[in-house]
PDB file of N, CA and C in Angstrom:
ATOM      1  N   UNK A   1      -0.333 -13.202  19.218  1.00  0.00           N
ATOM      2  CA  UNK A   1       0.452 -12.565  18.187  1.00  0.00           C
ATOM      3  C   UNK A   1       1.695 -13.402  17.884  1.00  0.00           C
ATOM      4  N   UNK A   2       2.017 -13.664  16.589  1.00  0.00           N
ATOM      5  CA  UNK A   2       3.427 -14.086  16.294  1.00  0.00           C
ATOM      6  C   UNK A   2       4.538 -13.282  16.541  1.00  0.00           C
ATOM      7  N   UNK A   3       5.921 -14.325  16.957  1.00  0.00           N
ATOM      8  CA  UNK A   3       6.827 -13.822  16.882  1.00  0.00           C
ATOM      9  C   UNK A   3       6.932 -12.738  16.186  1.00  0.00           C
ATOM     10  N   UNK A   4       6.960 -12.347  14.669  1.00  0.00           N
ATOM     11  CA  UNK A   4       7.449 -11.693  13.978  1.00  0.00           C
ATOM     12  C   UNK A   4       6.363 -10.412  14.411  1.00  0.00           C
ATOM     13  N   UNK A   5       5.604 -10.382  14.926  1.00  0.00           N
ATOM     14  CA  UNK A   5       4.817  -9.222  15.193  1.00  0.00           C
ATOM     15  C   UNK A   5       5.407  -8.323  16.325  1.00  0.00           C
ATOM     16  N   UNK A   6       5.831  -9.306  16.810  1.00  0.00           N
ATOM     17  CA  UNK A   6       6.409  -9.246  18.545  1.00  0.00           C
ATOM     18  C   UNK A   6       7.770  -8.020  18.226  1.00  0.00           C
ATOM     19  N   UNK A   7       8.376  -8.726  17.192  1.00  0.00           N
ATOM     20  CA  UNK A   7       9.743  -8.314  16.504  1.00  0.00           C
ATOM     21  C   UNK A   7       9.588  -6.862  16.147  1.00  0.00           C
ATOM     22  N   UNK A   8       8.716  -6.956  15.103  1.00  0.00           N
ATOM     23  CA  UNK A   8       8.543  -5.474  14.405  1.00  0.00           C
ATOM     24  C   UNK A   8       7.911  -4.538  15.203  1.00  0.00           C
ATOM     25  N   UNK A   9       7.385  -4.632  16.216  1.00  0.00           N
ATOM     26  CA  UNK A   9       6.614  -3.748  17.150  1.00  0.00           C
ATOM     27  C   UNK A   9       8.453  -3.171  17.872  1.00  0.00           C
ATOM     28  N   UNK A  10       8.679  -4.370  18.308  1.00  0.00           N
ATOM     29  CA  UNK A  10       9.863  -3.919  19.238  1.00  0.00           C
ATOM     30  C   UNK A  10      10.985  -3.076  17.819  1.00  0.00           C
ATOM     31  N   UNK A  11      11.389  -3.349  16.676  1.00  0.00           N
ATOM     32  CA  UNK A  11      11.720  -2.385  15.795  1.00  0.00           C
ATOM     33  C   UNK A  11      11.319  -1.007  15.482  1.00  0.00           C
ATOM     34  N   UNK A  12      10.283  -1.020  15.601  1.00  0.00           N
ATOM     35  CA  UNK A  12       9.163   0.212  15.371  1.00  0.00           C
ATOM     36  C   UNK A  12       9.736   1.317  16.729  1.00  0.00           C
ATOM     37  N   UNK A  13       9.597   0.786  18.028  1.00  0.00           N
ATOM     38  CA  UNK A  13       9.308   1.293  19.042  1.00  0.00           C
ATOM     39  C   UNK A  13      11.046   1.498  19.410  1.00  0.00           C
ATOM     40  N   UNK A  14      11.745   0.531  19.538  1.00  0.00           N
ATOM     41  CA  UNK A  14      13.498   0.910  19.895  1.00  0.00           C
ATOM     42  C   UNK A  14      13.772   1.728  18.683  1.00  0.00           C
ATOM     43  N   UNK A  15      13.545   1.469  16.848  1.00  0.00           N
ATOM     44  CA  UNK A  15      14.490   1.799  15.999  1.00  0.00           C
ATOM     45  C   UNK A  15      13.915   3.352  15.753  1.00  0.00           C
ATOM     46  N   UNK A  16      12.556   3.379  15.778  1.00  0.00           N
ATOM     47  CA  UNK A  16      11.714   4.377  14.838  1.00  0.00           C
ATOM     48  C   UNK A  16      11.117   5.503  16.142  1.00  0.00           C
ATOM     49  N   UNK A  17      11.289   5.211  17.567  1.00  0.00           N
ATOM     50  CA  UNK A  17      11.086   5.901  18.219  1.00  0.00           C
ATOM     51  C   UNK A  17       9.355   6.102  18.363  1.00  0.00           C
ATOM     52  N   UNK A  18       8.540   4.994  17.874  1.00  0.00           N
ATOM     53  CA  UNK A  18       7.594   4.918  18.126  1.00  0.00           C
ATOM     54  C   UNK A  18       6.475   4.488  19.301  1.00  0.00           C
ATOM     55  N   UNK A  19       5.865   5.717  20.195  1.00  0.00           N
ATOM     56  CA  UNK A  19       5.098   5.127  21.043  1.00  0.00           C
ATOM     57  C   UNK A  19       4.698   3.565  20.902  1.00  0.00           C
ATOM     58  N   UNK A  20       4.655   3.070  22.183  1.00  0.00           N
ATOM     59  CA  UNK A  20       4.462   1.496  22.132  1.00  0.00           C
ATOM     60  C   UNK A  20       3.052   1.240  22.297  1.00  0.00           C
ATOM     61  N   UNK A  21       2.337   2.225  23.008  1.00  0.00           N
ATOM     62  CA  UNK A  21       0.934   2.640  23.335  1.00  0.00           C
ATOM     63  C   UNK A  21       0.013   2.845  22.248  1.00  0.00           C
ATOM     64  N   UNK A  22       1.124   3.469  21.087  1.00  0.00           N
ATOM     65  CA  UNK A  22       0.167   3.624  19.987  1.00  0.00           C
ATOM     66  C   UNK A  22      -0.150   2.512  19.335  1.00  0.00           C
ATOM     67  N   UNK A  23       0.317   1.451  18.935  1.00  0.00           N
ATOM     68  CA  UNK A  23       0.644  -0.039  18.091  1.00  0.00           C
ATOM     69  C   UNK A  23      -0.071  -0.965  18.978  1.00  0.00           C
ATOM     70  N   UNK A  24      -1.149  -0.994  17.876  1.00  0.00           N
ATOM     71  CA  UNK A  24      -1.839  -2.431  17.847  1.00  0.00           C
ATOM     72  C   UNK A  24      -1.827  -3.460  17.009  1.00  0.00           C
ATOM     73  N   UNK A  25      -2.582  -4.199  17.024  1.00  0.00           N
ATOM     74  CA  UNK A  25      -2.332  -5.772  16.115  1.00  0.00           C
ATOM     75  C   UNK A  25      -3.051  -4.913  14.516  1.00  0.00           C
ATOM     76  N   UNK A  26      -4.304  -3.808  14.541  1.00  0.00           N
ATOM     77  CA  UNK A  26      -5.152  -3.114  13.475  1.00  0.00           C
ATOM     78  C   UNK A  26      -4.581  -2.034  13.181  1.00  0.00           C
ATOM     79  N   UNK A  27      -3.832  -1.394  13.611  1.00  0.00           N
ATOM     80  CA  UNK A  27      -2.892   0.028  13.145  1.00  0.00           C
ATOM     81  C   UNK A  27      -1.961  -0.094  12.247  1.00  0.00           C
ATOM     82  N   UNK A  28      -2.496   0.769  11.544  1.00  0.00           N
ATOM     83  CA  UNK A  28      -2.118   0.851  10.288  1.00  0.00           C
ATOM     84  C   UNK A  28      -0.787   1.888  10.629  1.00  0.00           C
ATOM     85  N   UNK A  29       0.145   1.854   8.932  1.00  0.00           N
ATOM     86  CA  UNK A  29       1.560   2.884   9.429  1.00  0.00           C
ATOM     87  C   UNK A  29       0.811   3.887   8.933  1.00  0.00           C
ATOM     88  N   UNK A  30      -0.190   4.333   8.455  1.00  0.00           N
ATOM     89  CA  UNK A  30      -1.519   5.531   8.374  1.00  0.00           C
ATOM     90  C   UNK A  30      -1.587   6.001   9.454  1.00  0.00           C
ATOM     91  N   UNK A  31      -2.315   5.444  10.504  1.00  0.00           N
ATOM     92  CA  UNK A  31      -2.456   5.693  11.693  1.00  0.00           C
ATOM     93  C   UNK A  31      -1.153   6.252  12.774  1.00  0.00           C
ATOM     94  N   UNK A  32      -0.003   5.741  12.435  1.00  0.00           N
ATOM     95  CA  UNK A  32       1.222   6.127  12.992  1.00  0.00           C
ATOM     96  C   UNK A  32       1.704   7.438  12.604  1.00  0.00           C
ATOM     97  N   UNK A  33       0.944   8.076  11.183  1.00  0.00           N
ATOM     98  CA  UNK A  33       1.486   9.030  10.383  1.00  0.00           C
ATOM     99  C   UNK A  33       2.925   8.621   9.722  1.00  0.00           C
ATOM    100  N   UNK A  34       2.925   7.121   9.156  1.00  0.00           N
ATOM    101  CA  UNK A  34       4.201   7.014   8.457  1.00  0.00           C
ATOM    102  C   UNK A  34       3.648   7.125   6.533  1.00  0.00           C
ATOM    103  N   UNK A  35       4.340   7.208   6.261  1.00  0.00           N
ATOM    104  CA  UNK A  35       3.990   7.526   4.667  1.00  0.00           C
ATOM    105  C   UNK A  35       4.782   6.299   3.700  1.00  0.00           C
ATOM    106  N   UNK A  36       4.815   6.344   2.747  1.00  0.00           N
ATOM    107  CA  UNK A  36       5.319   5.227   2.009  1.00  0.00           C
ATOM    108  C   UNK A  36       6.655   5.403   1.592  1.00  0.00           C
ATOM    109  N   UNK A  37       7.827   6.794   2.047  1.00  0.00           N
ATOM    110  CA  UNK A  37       8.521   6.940   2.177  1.00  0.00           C
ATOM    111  C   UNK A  37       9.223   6.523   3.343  1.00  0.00           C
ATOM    112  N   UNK A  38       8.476   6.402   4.736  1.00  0.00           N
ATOM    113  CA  UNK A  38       9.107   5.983   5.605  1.00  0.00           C
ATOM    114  C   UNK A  38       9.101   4.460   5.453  1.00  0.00           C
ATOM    115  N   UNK A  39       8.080   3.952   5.104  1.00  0.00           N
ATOM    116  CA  UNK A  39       7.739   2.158   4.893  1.00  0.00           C
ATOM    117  C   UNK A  39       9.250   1.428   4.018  1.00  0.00           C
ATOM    118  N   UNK A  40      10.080   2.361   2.864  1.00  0.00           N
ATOM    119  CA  UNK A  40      10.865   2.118   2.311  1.00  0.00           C
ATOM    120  C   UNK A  40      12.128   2.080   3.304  1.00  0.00           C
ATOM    121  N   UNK A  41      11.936   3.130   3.660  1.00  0.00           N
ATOM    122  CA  UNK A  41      13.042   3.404   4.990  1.00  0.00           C
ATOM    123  C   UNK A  41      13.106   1.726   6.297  1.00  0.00           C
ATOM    124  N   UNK A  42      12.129   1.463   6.429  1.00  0.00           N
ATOM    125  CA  UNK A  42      11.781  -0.068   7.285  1.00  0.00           C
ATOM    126  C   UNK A  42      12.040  -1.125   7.372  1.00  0.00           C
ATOM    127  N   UNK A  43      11.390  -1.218   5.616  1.00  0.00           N
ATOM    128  CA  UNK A  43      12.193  -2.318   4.428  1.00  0.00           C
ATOM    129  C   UNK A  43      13.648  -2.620   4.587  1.00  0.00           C
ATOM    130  N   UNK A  44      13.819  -1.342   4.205  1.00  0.00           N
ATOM    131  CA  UNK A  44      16.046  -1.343   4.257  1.00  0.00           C
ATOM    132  C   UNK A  44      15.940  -1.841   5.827  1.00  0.00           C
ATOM    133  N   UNK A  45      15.522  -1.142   7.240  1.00  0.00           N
ATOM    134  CA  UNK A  45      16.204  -1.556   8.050  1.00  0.00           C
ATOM    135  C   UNK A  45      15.525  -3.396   8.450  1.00  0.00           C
ATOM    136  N   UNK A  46      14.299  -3.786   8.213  1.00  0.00           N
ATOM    137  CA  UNK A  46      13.793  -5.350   8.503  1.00  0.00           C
ATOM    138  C   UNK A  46      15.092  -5.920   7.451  1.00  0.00           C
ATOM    139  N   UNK A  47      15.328  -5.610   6.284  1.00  0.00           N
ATOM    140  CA  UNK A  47      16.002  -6.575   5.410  1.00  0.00           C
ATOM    141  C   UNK A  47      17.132  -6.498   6.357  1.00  0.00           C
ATOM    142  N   UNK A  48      18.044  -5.225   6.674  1.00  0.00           N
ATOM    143  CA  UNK A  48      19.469  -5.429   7.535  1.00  0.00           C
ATOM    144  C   UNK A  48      19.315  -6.169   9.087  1.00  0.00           C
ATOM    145  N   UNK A  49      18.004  -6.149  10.112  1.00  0.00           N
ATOM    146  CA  UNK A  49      18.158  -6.700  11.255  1.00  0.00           C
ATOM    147  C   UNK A  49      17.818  -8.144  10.796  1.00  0.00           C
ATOM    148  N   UNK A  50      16.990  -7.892  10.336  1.00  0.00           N
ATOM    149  CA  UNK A  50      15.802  -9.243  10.277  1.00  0.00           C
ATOM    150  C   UNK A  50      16.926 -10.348   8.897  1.00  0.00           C
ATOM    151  N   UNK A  51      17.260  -9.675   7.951  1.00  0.00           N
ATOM    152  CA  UNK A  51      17.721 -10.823   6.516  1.00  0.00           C
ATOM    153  C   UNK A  51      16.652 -11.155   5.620  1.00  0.00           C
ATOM    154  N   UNK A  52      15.600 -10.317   6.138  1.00  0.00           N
ATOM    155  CA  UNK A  52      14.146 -10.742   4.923  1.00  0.00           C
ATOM    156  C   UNK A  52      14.127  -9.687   4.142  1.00  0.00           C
ATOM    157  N   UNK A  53      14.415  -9.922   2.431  1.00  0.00           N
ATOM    158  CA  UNK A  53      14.298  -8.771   1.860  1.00  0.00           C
ATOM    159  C   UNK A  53      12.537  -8.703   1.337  1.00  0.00           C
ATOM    160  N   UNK A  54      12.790  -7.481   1.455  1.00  0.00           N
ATOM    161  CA  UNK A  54      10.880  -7.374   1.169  1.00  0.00           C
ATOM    162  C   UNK A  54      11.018  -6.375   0.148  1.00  0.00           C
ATOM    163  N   UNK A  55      10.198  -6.200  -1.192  1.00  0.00           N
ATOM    164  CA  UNK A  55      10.212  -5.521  -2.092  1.00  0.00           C
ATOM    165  C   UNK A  55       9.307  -4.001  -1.738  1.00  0.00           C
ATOM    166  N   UNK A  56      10.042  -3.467  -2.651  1.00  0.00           N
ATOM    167  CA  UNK A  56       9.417  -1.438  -1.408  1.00  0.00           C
ATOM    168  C   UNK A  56       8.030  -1.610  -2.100  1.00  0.00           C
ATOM    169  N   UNK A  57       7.249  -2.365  -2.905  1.00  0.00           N
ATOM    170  CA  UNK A  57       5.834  -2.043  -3.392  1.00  0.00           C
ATOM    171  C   UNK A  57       5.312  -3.126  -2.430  1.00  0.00           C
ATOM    172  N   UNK A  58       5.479  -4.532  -1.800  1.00  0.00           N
ATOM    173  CA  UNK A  58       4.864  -4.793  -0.846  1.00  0.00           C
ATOM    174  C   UNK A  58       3.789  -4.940   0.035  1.00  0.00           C
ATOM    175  N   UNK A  59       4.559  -3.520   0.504  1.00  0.00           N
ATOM    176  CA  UNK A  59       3.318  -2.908   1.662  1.00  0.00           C
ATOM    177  C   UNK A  59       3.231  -1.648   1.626  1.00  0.00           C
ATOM    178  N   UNK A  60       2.233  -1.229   2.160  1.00  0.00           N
ATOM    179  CA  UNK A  60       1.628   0.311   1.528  1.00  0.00           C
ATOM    180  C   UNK A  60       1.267   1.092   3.030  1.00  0.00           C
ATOM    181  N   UNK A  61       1.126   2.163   3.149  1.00  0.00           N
ATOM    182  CA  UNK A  61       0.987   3.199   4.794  1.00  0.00           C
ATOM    183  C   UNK A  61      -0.092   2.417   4.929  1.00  0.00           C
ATOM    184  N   UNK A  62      -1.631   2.144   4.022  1.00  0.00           N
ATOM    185  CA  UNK A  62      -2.735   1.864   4.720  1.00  0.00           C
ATOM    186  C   UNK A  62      -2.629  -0.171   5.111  1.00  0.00           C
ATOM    187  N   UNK A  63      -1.012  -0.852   5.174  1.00  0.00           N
ATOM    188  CA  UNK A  63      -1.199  -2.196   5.698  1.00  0.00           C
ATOM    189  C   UNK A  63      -1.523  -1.649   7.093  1.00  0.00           C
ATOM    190  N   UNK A  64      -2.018  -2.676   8.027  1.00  0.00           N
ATOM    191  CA  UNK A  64      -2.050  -2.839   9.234  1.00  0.00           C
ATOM    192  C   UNK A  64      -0.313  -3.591   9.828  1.00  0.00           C
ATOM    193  N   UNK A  65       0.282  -3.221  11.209  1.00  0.00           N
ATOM    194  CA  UNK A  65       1.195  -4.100  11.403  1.00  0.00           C
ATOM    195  C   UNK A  65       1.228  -5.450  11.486  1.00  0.00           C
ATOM    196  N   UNK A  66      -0.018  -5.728  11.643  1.00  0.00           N
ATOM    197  CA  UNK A  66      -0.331  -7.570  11.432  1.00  0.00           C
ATOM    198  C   UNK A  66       0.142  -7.969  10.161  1.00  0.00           C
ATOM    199  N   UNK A  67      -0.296  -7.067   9.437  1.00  0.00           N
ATOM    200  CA  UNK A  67      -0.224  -7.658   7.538  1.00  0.00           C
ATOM    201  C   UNK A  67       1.114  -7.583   7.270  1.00  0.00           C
ATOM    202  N   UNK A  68       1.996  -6.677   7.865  1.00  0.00           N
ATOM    203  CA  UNK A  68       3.335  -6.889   7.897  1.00  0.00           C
ATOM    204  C   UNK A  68       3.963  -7.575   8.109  1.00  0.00           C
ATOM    205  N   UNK A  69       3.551  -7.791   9.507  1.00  0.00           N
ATOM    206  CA  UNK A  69       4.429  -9.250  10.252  1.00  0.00           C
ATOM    207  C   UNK A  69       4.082 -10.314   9.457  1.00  0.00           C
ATOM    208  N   UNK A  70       3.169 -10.485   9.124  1.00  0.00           N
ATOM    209  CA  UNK A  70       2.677 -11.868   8.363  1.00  0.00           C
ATOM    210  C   UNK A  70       3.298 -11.815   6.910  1.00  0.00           C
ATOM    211  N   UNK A  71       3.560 -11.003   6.249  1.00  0.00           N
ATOM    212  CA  UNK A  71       4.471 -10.934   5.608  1.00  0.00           C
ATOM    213  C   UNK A  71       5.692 -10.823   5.269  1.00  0.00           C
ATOM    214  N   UNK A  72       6.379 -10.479   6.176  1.00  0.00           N
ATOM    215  CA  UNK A  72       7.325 -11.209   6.798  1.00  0.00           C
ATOM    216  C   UNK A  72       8.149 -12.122   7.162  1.00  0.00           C
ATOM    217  N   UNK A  73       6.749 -13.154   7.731  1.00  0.00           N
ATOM    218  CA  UNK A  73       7.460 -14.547   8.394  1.00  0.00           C
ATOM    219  C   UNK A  73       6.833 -14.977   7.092  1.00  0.00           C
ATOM    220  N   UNK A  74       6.022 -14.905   6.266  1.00  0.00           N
ATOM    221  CA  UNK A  74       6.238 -15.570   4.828  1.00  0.00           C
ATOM    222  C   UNK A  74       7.315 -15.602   4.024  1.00  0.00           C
ATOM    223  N   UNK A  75       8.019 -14.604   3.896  1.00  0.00           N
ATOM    224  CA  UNK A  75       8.994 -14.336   3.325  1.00  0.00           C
ATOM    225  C   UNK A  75      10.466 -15.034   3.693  1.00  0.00           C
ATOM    226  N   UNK A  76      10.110 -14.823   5.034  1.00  0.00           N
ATOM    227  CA  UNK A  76      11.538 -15.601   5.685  1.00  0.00           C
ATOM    228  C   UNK A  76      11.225 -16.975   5.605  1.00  0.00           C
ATOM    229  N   UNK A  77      10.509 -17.326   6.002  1.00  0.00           N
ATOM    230  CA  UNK A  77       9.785 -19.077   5.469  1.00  0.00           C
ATOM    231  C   UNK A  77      10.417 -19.328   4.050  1.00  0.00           C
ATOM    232  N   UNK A  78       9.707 -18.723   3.192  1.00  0.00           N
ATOM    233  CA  UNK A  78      10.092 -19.231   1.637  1.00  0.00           C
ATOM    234  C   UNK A  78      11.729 -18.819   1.581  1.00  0.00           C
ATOM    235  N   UNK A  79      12.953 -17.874   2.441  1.00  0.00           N
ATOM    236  CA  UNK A  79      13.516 -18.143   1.993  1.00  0.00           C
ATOM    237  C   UNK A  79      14.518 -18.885   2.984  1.00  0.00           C
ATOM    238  N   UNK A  80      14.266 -19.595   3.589  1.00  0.00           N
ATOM    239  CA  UNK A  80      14.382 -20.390   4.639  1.00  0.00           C
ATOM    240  C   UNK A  80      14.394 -21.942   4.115  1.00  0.00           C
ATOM    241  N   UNK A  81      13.514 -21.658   2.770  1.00  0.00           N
ATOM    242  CA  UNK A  81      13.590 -23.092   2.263  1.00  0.00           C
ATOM    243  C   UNK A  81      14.103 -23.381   1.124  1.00  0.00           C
ATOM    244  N   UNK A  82      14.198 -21.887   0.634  1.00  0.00           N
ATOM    245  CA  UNK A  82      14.941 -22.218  -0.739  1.00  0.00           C
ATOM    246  C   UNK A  82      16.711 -22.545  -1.017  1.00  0.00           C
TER     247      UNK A  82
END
């Protein structure tokens, strides 16, 4: 798993109070019971820990946390270089 997976799991689990047991590399924020209201809520806090702003249409309850993280360290990449 990448860093940034590593990251958002440990966000999820310290910020969001989310079992660590539940989160896998295929779990979806569906599966967590988060909704696309909470995903907005995430956004705001990855853009304030992390500095990656991510747009609230993005990612959707049915991404997996992989597809996140990987979107993510794309994001911080491109703006890492700009």
């Amino acid at each position: 798993m990448s860093v940034m997976y590593g990251r958002l799991v440990d966000l999820l689990v310290d910020r969001f109070e989310v079992d660590r047991a539940e989160i896998g590399p295929d779990t979806t924020f569906e599966d967590l019971d988060m909704d696309s209201l909470f995903l907005v809520e995430l956004l705001l806090v990855i853009h304030s820990d992390f500095g990656v702003h991510v747009h609230d249409d993005a990612a959707s309850p049915g991404d997996t946390i992989t597809q996140v993280a990987d979107l993510i360290e794309r994001l911080a990449s491109a703006q890492a270089s700009a």
